[in-house]
N, C-alpha and C. Protein backbone atom coordinates (compact mmCIF):
# COMPACT_ATOMS: atom_id res chain seq x y z
N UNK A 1 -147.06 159.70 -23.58
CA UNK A 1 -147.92 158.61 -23.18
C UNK A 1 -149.35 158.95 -23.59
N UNK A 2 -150.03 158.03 -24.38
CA UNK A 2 -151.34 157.90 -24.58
C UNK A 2 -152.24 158.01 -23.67
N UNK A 3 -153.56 158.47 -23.51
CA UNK A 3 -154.94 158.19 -22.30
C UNK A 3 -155.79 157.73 -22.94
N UNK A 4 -156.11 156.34 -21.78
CA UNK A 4 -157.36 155.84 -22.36
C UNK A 4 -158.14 155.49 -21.30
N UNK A 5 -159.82 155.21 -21.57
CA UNK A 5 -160.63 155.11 -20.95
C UNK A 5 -161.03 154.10 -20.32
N UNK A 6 -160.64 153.87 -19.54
CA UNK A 6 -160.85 152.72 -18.09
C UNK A 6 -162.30 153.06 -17.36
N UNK A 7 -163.00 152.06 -17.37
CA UNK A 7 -164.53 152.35 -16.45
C UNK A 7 -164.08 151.03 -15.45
N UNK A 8 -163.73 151.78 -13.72
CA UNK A 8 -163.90 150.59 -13.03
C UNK A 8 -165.23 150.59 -12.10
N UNK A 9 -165.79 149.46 -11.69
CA UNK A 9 -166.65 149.27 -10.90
C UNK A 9 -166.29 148.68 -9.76
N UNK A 10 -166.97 149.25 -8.56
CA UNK A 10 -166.25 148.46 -7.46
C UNK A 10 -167.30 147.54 -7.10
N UNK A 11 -168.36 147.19 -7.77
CA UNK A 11 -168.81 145.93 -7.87
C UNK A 11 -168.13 144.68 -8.52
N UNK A 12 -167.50 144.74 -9.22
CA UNK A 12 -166.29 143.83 -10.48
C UNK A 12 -165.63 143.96 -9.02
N UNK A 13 -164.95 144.94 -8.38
CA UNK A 13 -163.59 144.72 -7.41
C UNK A 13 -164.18 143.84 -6.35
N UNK A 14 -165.32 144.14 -6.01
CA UNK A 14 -165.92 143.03 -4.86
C UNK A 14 -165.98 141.85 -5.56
N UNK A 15 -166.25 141.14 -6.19
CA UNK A 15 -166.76 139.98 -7.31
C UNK A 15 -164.96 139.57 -7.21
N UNK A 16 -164.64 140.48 -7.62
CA UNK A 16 -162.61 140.02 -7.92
C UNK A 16 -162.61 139.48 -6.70
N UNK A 17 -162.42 140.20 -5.47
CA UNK A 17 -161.86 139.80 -4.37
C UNK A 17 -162.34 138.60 -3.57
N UNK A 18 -163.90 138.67 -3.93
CA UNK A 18 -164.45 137.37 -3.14
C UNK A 18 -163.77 136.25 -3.94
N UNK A 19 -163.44 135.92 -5.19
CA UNK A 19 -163.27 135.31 -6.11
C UNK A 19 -161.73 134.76 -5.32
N UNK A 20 -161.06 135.65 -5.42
CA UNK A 20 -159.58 135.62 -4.91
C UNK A 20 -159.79 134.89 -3.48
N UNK A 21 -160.41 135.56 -2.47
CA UNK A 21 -159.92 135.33 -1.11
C UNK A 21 -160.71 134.03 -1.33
N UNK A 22 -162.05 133.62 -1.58
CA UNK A 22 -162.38 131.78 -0.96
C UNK A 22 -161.88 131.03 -1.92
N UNK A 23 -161.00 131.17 -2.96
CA UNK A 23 -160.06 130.32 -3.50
C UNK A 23 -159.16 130.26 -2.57
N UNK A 24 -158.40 131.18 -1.67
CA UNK A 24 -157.40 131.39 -0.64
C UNK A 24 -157.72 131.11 1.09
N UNK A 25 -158.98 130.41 1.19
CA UNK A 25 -159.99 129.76 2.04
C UNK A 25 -160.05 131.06 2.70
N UNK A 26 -160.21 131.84 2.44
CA UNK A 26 -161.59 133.19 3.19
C UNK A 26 -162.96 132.96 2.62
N UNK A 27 -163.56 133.41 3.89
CA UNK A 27 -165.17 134.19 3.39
C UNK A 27 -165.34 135.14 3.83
N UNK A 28 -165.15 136.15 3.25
CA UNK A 28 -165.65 137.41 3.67
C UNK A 28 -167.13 137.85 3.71
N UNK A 29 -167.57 138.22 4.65
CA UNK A 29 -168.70 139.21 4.48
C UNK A 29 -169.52 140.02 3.25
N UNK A 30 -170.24 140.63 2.81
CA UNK A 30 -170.76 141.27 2.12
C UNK A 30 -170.35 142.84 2.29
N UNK A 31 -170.20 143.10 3.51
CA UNK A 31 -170.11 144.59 3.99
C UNK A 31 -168.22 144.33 3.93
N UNK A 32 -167.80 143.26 4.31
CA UNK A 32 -166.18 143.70 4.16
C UNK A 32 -165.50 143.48 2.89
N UNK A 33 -166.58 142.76 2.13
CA UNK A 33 -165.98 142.93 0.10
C UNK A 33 -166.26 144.33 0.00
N UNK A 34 -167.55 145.03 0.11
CA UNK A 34 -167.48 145.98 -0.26
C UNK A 34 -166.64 147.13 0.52
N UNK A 35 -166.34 146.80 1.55
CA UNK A 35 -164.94 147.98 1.90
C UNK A 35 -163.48 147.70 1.18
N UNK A 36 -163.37 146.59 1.33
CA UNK A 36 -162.21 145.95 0.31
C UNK A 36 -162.35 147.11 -0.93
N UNK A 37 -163.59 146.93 -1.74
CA UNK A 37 -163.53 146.89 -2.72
C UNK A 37 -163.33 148.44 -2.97
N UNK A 38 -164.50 149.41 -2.02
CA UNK A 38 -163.61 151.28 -1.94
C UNK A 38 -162.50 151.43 -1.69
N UNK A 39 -161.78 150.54 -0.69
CA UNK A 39 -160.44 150.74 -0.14
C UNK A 39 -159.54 150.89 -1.49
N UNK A 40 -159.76 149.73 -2.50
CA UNK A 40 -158.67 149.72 -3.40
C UNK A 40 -159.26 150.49 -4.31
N UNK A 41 -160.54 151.42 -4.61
CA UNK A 41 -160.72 152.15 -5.67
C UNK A 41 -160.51 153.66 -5.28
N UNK A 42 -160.24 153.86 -3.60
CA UNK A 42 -159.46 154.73 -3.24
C UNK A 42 -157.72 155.17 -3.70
N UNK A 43 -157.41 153.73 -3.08
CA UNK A 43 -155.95 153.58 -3.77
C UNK A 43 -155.75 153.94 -5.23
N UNK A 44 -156.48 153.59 -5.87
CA UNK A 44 -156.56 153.80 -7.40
C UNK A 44 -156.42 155.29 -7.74
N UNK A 45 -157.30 156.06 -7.15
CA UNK A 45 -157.61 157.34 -7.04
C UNK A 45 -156.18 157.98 -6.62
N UNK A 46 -155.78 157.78 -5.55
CA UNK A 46 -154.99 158.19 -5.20
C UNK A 46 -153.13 158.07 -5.60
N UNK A 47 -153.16 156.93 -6.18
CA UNK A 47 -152.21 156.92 -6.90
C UNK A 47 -152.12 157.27 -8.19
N UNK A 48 -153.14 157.88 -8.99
CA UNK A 48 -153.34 158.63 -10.02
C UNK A 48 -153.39 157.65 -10.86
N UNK A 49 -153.73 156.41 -10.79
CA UNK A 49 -153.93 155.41 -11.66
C UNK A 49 -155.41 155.88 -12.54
N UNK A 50 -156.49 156.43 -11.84
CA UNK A 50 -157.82 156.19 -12.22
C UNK A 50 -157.50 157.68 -11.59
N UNK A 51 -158.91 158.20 -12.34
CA UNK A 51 -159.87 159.74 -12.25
C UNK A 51 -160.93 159.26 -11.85
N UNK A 52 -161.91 159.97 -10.50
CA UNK A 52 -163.20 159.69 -10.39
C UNK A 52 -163.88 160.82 -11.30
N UNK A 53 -165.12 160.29 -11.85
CA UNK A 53 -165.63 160.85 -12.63
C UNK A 53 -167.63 161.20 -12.44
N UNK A 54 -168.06 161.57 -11.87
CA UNK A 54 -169.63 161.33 -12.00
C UNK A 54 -170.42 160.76 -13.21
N UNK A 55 -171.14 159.84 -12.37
CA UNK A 55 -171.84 159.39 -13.77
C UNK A 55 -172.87 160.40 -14.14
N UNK A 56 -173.27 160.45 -15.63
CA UNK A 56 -174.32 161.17 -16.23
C UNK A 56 -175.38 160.71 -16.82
N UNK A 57 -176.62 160.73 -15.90
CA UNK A 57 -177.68 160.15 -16.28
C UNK A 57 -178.27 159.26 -15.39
């Protein structure tokens, strides 16, 4: 299997999810997109989907 370079932001995952849920008549909060949005870049992490990486610079 090939590796390639995925950059996620969990700003894009907040933006996704608000996007998703008030099409699905939610409004979430500001503070609960952005837990949403660590929650699943945890998951990510943790299912070895994604590497956290520090940014440089």
């Amino acid at each position: 299997m090939r590796e390639i370079e995925v950059y996620i932001d969990t700003e894009e995952i907040a933006e996704f999810f608000l996007h998703q849920l008030v099409m699905r008549g939610y409004v979430p909060t500001e503070e609960e997109l952005e837990e949403i949005a660590d929650i699943t870049f945890d998951y990510l992490i943790e299912k070895c989907i994604i590497d956290e990486e520090e940014e440089i610079g």
